[in-house]
Each structure stands twice: as structure tokens, then as C-alpha cells.
PDB file of N, CA and C in Angstrom:
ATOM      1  N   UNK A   1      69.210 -63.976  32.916  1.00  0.00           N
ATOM      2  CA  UNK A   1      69.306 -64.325  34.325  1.00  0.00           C
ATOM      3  C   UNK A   1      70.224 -63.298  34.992  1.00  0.00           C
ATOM      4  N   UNK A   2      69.445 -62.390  35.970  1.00  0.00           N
ATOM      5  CA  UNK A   2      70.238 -61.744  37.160  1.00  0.00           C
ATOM      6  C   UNK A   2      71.190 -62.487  37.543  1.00  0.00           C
ATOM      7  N   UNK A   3      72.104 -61.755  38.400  1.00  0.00           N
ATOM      8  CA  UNK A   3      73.062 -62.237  39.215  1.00  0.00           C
ATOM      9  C   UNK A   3      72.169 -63.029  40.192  1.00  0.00           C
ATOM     10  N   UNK A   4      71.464 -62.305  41.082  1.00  0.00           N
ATOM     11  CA  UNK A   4      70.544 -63.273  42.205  1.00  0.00           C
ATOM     12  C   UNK A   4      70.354 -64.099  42.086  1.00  0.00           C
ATOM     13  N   UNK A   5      69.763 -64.495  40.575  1.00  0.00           N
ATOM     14  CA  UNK A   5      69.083 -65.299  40.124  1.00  0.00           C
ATOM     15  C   UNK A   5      70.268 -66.753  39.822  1.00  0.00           C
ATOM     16  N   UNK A   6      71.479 -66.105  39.199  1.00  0.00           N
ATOM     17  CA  UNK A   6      72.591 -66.923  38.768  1.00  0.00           C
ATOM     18  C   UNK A   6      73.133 -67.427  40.373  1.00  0.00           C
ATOM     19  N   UNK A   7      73.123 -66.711  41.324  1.00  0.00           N
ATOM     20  CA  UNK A   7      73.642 -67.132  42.556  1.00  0.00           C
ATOM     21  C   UNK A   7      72.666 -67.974  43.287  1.00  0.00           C
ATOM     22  N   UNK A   8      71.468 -67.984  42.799  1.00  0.00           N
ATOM     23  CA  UNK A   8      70.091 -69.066  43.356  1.00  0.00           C
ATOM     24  C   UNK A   8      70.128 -70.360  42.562  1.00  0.00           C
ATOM     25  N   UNK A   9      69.785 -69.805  41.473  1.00  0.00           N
ATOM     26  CA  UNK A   9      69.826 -71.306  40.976  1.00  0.00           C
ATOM     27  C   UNK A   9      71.398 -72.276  39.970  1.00  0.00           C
ATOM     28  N   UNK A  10      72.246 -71.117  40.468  1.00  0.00           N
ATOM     29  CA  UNK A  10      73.348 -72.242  39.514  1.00  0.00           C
ATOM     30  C   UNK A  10      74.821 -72.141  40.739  1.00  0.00           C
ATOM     31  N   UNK A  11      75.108 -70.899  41.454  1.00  0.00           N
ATOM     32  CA  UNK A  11      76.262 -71.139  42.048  1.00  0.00           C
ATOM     33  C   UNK A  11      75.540 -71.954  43.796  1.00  0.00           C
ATOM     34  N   UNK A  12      74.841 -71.328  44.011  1.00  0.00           N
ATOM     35  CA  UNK A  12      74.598 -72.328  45.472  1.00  0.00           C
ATOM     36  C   UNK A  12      74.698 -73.328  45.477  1.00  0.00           C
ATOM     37  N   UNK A  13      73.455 -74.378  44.754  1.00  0.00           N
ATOM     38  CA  UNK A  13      73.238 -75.635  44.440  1.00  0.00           C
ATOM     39  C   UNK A  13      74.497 -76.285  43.896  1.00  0.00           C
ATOM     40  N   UNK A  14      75.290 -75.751  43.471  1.00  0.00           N
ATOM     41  CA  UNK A  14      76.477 -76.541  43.117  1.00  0.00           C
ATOM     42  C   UNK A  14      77.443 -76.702  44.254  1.00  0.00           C
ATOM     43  N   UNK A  15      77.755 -75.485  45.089  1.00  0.00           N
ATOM     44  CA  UNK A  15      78.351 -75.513  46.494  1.00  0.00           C
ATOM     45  C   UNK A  15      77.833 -76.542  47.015  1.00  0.00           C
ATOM     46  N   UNK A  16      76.521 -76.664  47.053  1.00  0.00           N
ATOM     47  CA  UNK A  16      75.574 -77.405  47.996  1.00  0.00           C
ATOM     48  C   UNK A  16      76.254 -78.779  47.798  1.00  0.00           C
ATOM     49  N   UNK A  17      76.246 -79.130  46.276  1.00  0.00           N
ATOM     50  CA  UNK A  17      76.497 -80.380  45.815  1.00  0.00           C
ATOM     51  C   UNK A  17      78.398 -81.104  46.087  1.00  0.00           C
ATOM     52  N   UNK A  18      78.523 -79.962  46.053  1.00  0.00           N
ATOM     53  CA  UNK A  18      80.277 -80.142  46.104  1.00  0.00           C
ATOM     54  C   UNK A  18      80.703 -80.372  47.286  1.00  0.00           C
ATOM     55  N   UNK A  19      80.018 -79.869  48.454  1.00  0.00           N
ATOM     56  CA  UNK A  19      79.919 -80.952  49.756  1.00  0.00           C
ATOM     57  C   UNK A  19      80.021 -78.807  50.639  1.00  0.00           C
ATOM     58  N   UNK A  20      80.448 -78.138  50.014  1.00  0.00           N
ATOM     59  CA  UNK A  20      80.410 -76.639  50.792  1.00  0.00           C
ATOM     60  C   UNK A  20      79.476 -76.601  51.634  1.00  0.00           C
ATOM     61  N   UNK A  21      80.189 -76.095  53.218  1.00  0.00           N
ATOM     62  CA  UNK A  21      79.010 -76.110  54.250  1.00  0.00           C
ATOM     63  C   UNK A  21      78.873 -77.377  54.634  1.00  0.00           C
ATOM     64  N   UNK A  22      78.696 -78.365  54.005  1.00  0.00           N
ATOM     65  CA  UNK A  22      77.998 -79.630  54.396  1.00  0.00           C
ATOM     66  C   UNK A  22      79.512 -80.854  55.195  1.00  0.00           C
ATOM     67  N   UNK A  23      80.284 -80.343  54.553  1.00  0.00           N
ATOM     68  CA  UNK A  23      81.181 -81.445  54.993  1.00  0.00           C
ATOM     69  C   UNK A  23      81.761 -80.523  56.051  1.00  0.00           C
ATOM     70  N   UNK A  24      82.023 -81.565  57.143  1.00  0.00           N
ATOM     71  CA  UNK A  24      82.979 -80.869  58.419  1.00  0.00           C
ATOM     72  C   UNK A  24      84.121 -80.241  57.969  1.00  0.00           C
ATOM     73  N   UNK A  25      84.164 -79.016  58.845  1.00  0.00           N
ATOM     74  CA  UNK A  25      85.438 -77.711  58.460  1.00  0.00           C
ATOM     75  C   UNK A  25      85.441 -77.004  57.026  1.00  0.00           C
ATOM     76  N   UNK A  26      84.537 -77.369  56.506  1.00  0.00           N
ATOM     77  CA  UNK A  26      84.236 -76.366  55.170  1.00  0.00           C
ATOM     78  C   UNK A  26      83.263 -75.154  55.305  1.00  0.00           C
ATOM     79  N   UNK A  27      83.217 -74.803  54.829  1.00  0.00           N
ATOM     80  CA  UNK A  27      82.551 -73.318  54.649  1.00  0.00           C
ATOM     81  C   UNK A  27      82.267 -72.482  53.876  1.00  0.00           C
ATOM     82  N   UNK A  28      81.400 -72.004  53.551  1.00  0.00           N
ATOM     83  CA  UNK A  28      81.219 -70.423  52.674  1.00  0.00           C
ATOM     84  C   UNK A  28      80.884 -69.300  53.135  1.00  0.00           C
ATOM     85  N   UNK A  29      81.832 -68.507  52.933  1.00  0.00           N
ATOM     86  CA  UNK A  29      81.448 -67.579  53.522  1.00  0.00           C
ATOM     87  C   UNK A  29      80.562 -65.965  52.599  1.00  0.00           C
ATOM     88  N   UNK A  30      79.729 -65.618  52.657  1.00  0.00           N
ATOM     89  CA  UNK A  30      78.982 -64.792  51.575  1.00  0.00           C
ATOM     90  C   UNK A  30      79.092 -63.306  51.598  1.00  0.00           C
ATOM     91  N   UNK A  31      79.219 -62.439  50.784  1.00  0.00           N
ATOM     92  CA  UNK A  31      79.230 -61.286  50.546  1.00  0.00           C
ATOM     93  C   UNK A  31      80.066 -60.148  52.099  1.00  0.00           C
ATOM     94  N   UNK A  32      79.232 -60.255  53.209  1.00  0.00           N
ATOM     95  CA  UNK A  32      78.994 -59.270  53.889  1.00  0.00           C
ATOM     96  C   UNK A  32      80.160 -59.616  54.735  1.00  0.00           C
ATOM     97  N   UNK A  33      80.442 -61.074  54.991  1.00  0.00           N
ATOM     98  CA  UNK A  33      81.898 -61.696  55.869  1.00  0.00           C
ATOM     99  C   UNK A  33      83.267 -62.134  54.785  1.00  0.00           C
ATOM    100  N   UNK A  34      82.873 -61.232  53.484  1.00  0.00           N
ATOM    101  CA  UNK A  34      83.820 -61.300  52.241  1.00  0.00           C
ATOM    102  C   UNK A  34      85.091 -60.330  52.399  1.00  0.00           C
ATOM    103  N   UNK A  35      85.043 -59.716  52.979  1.00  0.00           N
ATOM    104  CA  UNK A  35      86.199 -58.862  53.277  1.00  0.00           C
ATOM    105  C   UNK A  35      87.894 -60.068  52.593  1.00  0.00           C
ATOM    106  N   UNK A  36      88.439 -59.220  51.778  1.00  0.00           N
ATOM    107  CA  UNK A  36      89.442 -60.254  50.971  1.00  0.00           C
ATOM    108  C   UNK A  36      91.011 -59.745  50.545  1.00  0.00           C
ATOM    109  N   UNK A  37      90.724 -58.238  51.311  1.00  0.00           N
ATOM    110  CA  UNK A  37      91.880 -57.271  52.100  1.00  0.00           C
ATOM    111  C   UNK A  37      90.923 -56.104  52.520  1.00  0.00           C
ATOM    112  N   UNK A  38      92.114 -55.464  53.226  1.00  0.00           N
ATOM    113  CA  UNK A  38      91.833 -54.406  53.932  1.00  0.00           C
ATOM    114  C   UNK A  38      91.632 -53.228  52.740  1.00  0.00           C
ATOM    115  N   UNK A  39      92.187 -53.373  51.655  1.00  0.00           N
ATOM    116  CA  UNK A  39      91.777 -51.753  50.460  1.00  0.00           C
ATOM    117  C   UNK A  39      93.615 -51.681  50.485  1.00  0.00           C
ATOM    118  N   UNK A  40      93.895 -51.037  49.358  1.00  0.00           N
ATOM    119  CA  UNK A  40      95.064 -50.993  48.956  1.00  0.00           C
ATOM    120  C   UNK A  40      95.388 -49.586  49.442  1.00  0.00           C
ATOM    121  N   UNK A  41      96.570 -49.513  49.667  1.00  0.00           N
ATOM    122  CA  UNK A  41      97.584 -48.211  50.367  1.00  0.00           C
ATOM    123  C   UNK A  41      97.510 -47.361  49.275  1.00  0.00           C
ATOM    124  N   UNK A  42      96.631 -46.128  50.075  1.00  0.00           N
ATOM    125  CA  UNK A  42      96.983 -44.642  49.261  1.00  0.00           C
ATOM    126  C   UNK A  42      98.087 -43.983  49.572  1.00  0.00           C
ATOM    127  N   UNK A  43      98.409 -44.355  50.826  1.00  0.00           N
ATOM    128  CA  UNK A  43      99.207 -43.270  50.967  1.00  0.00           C
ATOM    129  C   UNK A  43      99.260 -42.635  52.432  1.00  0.00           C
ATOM    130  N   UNK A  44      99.854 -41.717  53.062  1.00  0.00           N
ATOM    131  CA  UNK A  44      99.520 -40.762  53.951  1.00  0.00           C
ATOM    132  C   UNK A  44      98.626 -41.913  55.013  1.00  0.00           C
ATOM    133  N   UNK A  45      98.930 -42.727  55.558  1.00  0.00           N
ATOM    134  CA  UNK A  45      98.259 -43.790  56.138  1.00  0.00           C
ATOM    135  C   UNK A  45      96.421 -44.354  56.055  1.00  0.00           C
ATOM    136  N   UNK A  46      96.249 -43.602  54.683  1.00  0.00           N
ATOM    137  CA  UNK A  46      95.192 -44.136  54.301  1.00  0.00           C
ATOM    138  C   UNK A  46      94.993 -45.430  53.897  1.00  0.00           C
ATOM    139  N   UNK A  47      93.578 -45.990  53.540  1.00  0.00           N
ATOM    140  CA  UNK A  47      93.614 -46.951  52.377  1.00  0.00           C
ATOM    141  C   UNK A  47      91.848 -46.782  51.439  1.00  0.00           C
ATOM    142  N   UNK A  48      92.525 -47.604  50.666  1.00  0.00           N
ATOM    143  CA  UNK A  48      91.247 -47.392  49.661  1.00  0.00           C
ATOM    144  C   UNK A  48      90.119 -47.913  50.530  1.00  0.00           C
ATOM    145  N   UNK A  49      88.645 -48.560  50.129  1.00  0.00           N
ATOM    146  CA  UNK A  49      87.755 -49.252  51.135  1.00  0.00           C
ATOM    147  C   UNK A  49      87.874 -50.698  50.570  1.00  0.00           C
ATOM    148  N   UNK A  50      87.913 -51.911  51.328  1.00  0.00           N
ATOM    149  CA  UNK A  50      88.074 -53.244  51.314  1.00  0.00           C
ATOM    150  C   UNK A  50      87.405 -53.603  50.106  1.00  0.00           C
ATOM    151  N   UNK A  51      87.747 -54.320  49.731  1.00  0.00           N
ATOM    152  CA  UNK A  51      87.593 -55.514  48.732  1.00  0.00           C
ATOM    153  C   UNK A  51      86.123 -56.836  49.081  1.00  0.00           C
ATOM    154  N   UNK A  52      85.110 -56.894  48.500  1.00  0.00           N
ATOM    155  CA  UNK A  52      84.030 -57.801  48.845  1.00  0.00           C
ATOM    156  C   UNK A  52      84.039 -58.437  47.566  1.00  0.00           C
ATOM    157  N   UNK A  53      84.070 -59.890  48.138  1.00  0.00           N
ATOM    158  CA  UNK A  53      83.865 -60.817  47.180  1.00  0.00           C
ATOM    159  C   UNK A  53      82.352 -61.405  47.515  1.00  0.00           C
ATOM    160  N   UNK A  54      81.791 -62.137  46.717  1.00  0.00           N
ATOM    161  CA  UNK A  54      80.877 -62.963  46.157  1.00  0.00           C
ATOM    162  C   UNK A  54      80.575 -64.048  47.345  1.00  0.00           C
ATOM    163  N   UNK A  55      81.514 -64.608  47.100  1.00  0.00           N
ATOM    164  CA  UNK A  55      81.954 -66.093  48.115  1.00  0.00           C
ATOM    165  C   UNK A  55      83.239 -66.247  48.179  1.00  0.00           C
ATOM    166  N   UNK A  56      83.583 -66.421  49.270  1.00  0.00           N
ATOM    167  CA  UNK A  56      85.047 -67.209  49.935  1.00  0.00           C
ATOM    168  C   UNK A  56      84.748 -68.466  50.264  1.00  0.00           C
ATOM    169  N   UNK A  57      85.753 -69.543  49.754  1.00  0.00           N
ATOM    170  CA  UNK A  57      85.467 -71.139  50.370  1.00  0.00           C
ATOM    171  C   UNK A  57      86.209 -71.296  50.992  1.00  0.00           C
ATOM    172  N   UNK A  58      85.879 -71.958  52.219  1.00  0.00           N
ATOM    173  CA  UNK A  58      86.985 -72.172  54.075  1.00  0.00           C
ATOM    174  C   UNK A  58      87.051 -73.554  54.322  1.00  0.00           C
ATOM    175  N   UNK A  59      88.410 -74.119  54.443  1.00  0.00           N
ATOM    176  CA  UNK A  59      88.183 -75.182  54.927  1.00  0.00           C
ATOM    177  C   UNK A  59      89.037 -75.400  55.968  1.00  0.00           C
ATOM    178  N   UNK A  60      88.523 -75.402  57.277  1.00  0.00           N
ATOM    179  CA  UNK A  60      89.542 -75.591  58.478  1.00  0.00           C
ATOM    180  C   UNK A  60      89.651 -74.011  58.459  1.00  0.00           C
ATOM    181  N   UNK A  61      89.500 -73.033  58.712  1.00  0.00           N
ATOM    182  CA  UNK A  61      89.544 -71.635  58.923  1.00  0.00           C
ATOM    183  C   UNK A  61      90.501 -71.007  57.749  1.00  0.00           C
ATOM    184  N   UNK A  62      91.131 -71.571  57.036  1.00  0.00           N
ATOM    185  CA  UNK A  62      91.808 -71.342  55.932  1.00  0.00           C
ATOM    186  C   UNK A  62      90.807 -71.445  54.774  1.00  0.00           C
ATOM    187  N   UNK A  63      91.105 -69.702  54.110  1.00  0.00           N
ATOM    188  CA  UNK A  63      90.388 -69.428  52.914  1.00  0.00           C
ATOM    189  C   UNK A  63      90.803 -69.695  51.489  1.00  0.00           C
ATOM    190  N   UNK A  64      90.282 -70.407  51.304  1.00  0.00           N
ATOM    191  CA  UNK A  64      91.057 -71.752  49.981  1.00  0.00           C
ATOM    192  C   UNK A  64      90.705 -70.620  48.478  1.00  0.00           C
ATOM    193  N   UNK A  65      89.665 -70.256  48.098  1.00  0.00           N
ATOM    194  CA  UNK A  65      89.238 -69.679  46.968  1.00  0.00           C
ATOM    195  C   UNK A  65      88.337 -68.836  47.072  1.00  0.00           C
ATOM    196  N   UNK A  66      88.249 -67.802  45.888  1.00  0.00           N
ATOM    197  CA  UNK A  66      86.882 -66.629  45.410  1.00  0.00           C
ATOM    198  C   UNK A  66      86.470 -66.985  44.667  1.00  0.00           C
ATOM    199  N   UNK A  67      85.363 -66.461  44.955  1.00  0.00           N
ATOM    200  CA  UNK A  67      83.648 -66.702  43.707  1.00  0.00           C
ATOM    201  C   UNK A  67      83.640 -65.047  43.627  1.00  0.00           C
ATOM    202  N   UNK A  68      83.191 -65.011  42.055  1.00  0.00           N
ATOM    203  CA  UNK A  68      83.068 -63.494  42.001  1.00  0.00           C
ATOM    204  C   UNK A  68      81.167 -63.972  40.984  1.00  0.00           C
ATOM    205  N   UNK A  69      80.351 -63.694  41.517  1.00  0.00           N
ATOM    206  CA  UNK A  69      79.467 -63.404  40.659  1.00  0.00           C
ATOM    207  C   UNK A  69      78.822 -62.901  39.796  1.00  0.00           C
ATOM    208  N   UNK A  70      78.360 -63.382  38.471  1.00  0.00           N
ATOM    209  CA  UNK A  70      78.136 -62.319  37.641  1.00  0.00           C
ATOM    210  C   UNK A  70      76.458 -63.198  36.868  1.00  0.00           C
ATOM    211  N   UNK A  71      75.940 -62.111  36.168  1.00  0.00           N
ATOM    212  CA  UNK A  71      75.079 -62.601  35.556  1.00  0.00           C
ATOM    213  C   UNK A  71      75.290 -63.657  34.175  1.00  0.00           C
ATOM    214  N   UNK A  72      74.220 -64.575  34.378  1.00  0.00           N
ATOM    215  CA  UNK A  72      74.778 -65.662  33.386  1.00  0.00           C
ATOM    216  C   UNK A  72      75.114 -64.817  31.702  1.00  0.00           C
ATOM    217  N   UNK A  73      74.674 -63.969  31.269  1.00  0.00           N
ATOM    218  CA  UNK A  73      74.701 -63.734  29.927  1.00  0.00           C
ATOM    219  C   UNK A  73      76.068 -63.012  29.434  1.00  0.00           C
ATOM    220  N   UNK A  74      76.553 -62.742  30.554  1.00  0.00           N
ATOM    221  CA  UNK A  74      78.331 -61.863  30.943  1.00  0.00           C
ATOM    222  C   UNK A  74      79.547 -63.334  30.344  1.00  0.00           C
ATOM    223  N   UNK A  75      80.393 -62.751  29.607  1.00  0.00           N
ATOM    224  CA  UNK A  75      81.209 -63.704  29.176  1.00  0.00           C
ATOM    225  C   UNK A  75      82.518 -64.412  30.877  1.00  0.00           C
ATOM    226  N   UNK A  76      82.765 -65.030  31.239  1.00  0.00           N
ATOM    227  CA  UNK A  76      83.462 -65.635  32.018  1.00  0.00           C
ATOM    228  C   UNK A  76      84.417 -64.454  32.673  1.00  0.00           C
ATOM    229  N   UNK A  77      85.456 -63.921  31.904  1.00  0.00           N
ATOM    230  CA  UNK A  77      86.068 -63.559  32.020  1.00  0.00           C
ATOM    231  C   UNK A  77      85.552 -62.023  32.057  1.00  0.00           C
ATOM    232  N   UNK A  78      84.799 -61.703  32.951  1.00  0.00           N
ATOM    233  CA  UNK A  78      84.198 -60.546  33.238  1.00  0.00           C
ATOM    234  C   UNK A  78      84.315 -60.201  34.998  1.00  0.00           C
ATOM    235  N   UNK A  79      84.647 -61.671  35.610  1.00  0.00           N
ATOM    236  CA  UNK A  79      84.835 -61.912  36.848  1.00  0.00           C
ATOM    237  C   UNK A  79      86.216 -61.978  37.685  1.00  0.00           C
ATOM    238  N   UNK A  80      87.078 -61.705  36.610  1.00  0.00           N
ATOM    239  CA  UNK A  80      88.617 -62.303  36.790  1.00  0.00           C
ATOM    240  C   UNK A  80      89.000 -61.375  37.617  1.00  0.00           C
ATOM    241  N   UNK A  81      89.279 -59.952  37.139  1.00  0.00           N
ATOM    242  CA  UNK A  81      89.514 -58.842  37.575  1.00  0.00           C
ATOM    243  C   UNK A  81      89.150 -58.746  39.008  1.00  0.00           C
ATOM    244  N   UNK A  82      88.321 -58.691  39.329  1.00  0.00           N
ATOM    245  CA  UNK A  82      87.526 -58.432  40.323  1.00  0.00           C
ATOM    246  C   UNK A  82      87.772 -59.386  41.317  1.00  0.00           C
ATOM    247  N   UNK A  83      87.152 -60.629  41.246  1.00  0.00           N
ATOM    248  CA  UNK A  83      88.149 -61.922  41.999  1.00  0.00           C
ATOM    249  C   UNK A  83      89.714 -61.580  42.452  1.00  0.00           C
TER     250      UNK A  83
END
């Protein structure tokens, strides 16, 4: 199982179920509105490029947790880092 595939049929449906989205002032927010900093300081007033997560969960405009997605056959702890 792809990631797509792991994010279709096992992480949505569980959001779905856990009340995400569905209950007033909750939220998910997905990939493209994942921004989770701005990119870490190089230096010389640069920065690296932002950080995209998976899923962010919102409740009341406050971003409670990350989802980092991975394909089901990837051991758990393949997501930590990255999260």
C-alpha cells in the first residue's frame, strides 16, 4: 500500500471517525496549508524552505498535532523525524 493509498483508506477514515472536521472548531488541515515553520535559519538572513506536513489537527484555530504519512509497509518510526 502507497502512501495515497494509506492516506485513503486508513488515515482519513479514522479522522473521519474521531470526529476531525466533523465536530465544531476542529479541523484538518492537509499538505498544501501544512506549512509547520517558516525553514530553519541559515544564516545571512536566509532560511532553509518551510517544513510540510501530512496533516495538522486544529481545534479552535490552535494547531494541536502532526500526521506525517508514510506507506503502510514502512516501520512506524520512519515518520518521527520528519513530524
Amino acid at each position: 500500500m502507497n502512501e495515497a493509498e494509506t492516506r485513503a483508506e486508513l488515515i482519513d477514515p479514522a479522522l473521519k471517525a474521531a470526529g476531525w472536521g466533523e465536530v465544531e472548531g476542529s479541523g484538518v488541515q492537509r499538505e498544501r496549508h501544512c506549512e509547520i515553520s517558516p525553514g530553519r535559519l541559515l544564516g545571512g538572513g536566509r532560511r532553509a524552505e518551510a517544513e510540510i506536513a501530512d496533516y495538522i489537527l486544529v481545534h479552535n484555530n490552535q494547531r494541536l498535532a502532526v500526521i506525517e504519512a508514510k506507506r503502510r509497509d514502512l516501520e512506524s518510526a520512519e515518520g518521527v523525524a520528519r513530524a
